[in-house]
N, C-alpha and C. Protein backbone atom coordinates (compact mmCIF):
# COMPACT_ATOMS: atom_id res chain seq x y z
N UNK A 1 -6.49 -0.97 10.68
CA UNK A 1 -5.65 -0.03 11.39
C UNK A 1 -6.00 1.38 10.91
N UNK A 2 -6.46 1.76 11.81
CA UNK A 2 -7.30 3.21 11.24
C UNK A 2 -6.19 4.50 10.88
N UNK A 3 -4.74 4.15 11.08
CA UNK A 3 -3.15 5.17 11.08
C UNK A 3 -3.36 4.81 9.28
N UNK A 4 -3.80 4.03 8.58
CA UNK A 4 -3.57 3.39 6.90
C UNK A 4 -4.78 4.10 6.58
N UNK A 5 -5.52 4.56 6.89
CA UNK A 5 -6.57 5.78 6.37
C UNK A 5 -6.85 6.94 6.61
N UNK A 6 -5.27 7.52 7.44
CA UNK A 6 -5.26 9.10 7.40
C UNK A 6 -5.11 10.03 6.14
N UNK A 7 -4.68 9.66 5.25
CA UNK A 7 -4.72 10.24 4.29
C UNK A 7 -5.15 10.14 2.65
N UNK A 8 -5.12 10.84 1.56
CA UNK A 8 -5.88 10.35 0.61
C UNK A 8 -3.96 10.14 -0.18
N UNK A 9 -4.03 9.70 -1.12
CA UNK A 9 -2.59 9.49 -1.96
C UNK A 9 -1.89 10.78 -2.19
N UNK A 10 -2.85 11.78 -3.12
CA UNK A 10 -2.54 12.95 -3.26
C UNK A 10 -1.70 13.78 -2.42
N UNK A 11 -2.63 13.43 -1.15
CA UNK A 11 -1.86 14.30 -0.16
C UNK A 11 -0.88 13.77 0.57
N UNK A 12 -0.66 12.58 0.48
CA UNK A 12 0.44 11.65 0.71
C UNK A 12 1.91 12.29 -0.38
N UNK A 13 1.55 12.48 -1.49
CA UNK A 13 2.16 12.55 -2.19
C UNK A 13 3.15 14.28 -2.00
N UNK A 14 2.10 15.08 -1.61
CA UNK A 14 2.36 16.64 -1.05
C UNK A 14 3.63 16.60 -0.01
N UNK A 15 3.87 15.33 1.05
CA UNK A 15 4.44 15.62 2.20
C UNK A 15 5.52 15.68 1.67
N UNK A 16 6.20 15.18 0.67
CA UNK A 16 7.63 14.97 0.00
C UNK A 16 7.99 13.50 0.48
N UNK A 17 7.22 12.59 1.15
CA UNK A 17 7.87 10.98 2.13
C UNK A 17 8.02 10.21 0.70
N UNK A 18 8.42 9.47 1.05
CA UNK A 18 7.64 7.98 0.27
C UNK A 18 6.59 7.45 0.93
N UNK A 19 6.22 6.75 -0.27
CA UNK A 19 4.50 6.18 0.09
C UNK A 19 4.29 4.80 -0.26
N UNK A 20 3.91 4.00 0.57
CA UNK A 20 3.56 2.57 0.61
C UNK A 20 1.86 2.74 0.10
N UNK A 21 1.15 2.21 -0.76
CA UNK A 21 0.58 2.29 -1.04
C UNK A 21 -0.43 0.42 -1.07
N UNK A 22 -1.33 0.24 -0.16
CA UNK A 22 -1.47 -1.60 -0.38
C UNK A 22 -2.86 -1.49 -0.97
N UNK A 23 -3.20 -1.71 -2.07
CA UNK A 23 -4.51 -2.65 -2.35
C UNK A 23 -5.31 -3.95 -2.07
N UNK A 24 -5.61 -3.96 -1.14
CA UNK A 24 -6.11 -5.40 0.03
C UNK A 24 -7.58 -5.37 0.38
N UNK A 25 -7.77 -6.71 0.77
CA UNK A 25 -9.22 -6.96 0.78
C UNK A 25 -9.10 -8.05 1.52
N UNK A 26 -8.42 -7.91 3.12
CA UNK A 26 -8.45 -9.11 3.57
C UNK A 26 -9.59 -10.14 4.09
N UNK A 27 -11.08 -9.17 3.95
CA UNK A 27 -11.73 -10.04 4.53
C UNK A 27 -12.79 -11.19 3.24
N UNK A 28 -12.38 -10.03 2.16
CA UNK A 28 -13.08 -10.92 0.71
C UNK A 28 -11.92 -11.02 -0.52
N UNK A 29 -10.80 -11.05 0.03
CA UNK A 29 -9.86 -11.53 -0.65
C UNK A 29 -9.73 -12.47 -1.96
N UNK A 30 -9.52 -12.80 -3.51
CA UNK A 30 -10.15 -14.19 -3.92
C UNK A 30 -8.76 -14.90 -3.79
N UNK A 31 -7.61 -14.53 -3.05
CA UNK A 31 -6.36 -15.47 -2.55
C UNK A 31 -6.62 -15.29 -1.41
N UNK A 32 -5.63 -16.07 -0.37
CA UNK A 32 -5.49 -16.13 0.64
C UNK A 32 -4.38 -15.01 1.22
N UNK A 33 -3.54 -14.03 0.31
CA UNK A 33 -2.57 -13.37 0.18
C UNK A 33 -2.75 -12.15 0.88
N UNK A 34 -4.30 -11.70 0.94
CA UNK A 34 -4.52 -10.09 1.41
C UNK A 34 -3.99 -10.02 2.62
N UNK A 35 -4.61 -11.07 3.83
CA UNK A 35 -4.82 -10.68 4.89
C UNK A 35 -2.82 -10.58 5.23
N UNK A 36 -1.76 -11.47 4.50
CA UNK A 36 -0.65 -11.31 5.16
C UNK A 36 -0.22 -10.60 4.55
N UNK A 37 -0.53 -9.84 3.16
CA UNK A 37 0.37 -8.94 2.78
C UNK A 37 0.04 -7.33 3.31
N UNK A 38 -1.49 -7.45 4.01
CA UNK A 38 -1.74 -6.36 4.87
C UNK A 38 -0.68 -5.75 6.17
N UNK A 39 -0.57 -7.27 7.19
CA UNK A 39 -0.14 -7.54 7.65
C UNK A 39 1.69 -7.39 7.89
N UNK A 40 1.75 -7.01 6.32
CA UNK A 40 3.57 -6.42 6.19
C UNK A 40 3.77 -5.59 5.87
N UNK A 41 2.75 -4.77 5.32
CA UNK A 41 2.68 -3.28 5.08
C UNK A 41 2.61 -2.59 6.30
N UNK A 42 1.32 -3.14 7.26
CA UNK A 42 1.62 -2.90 8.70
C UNK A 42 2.80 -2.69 9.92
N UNK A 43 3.57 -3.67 9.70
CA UNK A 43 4.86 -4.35 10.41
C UNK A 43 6.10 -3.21 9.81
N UNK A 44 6.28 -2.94 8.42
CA UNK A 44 6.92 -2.43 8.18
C UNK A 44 6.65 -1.00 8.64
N UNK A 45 5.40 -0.33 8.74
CA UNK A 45 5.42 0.71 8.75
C UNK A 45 4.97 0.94 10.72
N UNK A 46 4.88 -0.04 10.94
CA UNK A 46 5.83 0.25 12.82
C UNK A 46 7.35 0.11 12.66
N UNK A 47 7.80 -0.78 12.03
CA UNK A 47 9.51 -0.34 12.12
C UNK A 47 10.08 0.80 11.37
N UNK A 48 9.37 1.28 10.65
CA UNK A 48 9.81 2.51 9.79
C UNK A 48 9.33 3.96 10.37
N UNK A 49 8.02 3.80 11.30
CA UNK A 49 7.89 4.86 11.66
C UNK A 49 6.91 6.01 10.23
N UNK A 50 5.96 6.37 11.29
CA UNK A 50 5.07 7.74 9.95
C UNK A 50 5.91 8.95 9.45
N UNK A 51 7.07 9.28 10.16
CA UNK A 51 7.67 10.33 10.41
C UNK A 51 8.71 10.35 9.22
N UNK A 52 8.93 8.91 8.55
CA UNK A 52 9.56 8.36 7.44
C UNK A 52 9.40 7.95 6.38
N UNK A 53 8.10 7.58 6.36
CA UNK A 53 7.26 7.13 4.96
C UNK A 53 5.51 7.63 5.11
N UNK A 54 5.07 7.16 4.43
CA UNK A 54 3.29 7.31 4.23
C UNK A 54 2.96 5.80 3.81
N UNK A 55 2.06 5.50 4.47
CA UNK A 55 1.33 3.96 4.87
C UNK A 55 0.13 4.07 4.36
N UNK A 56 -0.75 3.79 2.78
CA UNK A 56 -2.06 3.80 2.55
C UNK A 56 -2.71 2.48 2.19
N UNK A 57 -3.51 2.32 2.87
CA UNK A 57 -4.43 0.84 2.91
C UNK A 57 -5.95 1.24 1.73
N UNK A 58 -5.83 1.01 0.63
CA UNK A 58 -6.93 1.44 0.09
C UNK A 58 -8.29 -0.42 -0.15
N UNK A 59 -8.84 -0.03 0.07
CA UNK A 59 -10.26 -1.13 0.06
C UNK A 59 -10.29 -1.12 -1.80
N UNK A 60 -9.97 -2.73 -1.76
CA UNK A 60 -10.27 -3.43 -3.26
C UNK A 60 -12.05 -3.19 -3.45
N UNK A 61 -13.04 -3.03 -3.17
CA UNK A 61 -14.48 -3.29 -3.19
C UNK A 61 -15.07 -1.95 -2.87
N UNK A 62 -16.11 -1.51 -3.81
CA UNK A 62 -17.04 -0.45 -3.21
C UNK A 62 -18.48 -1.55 -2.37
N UNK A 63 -18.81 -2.36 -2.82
CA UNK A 63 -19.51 -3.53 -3.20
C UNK A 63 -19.09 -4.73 -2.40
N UNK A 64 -19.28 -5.40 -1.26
CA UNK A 64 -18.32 -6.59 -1.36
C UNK A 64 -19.44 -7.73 -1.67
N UNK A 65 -20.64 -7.63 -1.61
CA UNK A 65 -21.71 -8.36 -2.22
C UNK A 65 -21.73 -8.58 -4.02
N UNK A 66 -21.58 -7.41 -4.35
CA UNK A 66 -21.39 -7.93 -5.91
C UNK A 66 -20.02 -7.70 -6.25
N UNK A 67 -19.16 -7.18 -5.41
CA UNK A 67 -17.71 -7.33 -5.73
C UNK A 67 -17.68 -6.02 -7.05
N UNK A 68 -18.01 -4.96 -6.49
CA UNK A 68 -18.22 -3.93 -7.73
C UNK A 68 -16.36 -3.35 -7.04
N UNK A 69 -15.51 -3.07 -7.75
CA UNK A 69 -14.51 -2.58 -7.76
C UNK A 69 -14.74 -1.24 -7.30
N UNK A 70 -13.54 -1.04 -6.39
CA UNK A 70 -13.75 0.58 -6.32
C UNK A 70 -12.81 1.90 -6.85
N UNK A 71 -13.10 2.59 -6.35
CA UNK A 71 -13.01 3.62 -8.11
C UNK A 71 -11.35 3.95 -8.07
N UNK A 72 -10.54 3.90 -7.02
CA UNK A 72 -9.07 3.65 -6.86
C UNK A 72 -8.47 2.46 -7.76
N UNK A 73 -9.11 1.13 -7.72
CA UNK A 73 -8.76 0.07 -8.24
C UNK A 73 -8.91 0.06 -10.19
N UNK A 74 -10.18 1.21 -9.97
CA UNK A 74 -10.02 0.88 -11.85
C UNK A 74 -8.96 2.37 -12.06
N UNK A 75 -9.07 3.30 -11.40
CA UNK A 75 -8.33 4.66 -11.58
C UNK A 75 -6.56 4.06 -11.76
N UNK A 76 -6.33 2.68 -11.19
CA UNK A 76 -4.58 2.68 -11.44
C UNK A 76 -4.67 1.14 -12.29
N UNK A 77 -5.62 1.24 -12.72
CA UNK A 77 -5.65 -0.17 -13.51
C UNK A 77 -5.61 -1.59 -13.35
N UNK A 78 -6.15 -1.72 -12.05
CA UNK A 78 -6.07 -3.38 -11.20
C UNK A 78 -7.27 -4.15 -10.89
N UNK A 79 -7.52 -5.20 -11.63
CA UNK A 79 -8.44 -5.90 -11.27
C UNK A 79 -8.14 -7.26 -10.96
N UNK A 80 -7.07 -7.30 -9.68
CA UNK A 80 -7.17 -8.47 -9.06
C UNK A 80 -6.34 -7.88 -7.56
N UNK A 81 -6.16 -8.30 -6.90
CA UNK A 81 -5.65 -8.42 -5.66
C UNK A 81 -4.39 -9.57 -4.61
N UNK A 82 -3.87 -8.85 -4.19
CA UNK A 82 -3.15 -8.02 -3.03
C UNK A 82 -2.53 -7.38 -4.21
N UNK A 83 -2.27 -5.98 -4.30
CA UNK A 83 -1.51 -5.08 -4.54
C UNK A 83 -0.57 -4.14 -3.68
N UNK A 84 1.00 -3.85 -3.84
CA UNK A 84 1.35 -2.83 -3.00
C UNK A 84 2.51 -2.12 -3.89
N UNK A 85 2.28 -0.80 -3.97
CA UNK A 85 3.01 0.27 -4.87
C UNK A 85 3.90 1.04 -3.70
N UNK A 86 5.06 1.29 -4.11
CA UNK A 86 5.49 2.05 -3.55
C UNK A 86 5.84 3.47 -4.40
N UNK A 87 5.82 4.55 -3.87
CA UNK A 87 6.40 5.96 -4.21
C UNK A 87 7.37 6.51 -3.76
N UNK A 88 7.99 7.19 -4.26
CA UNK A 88 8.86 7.72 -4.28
C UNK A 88 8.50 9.01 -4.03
N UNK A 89 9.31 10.28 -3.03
CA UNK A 89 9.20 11.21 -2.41
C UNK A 89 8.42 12.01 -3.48
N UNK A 90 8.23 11.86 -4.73
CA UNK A 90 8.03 12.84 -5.91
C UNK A 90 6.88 12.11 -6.47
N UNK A 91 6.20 10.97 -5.53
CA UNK A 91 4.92 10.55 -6.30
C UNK A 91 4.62 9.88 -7.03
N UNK A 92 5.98 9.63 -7.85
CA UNK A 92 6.52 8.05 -8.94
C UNK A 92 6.45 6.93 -8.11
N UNK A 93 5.74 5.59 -9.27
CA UNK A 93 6.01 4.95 -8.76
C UNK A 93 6.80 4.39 -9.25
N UNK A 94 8.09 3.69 -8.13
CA UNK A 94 9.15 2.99 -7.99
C UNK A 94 9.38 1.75 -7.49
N UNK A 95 7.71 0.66 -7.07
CA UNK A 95 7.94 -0.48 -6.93
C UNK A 95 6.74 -0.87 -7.32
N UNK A 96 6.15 -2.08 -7.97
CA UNK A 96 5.08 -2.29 -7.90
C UNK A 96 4.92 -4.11 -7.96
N UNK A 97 4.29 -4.23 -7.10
CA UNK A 97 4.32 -5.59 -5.94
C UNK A 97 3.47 -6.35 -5.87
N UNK A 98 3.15 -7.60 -6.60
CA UNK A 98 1.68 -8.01 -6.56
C UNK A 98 2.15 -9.16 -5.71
N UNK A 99 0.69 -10.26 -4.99
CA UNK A 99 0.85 -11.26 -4.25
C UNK A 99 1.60 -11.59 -3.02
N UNK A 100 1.90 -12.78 -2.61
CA UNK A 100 2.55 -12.35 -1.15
C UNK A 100 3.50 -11.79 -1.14
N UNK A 101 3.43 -10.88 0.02
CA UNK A 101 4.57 -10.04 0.43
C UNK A 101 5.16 -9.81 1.95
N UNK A 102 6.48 -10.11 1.85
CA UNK A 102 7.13 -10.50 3.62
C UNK A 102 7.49 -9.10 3.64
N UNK A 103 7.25 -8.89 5.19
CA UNK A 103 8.20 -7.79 5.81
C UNK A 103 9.21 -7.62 5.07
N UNK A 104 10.17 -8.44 4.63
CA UNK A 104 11.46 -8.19 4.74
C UNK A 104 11.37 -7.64 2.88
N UNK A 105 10.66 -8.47 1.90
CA UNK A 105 10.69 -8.04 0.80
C UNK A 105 9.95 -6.60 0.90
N UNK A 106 9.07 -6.29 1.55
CA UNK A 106 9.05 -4.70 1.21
C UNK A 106 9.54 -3.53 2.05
N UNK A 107 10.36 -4.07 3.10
CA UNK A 107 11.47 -3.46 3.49
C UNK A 107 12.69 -3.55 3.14
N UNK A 108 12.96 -4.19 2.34
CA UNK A 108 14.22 -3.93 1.26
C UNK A 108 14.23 -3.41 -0.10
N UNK A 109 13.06 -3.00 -0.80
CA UNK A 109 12.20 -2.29 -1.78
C UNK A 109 11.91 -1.13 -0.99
N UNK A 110 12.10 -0.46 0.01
CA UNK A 110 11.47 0.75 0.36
C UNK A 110 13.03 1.62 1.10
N UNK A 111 13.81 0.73 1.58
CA UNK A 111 14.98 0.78 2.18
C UNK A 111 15.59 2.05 1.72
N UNK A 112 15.46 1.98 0.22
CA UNK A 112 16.54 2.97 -0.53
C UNK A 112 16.26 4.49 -0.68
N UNK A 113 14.91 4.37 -1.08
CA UNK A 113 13.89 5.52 -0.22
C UNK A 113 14.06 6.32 0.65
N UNK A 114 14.32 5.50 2.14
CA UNK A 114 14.30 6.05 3.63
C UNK A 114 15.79 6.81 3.27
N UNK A 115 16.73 6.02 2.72
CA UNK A 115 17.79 6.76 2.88
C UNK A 115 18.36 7.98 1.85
N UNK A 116 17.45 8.16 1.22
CA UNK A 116 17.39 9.14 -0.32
C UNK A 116 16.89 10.35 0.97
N UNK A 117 15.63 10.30 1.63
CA UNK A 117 14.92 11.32 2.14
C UNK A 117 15.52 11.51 3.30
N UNK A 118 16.12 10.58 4.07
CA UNK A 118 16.51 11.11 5.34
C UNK A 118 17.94 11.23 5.63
């Protein structure tokens, strides 16, 4: 979904939103977890709307042949996958989410957020 790579974090972080942040690799995944926890980061952020949060899809792999990590993944300290962080309007993070993840669990982790900012 090319709307999960408008922006870099930083500047995610500038708008004052909260920020969903997913570390995924659904197509070289080593669980089966990426492709649906992509998939709810997605979902949530059509029911939430851009206008309310920040949605970033960052790629686990510079490499997907030798599986060389990419430079986001060692920069926040993760070497495994599905990851999803959430931020807080000020850039903290305030959730941090490994393995499967439903719509509903990271729309009730982000919930408190929407209503802090709006």
């Amino acid at each position: 979904n090319p709307a999960l790579y408008q922006m870099t974090v930083a500047e995610a972080v500038q708008t004052g939103l909260p920020t969903v942040v997913g570390f995924v690799t659904p197509g070289f995944c080593q669980t089966r977890w990426c492709g649906p926890t992509l998939e709810s980061v997605e979902a949530v952020r059509e029911g939430v709307g851009d206008e309310a949060a920040n949605f970033i899809h960052i790629e686990v792999y510079d490499d997907f042949q030798a599986l060389t990590l990419a430079a986001p993944m060692i920069e926040w300290g993760l070497t495994t996958e599905p990851w999803v962080f959430i931020l807080d309007e000020n850039g903290r993070i305030v959730a941090r989410l490994s393995g499967p993840l439903s719509p509903t669990e990271l729309q009730e982790q982000l919930a408190p957020l929407l209503s802090e900012v709006g």
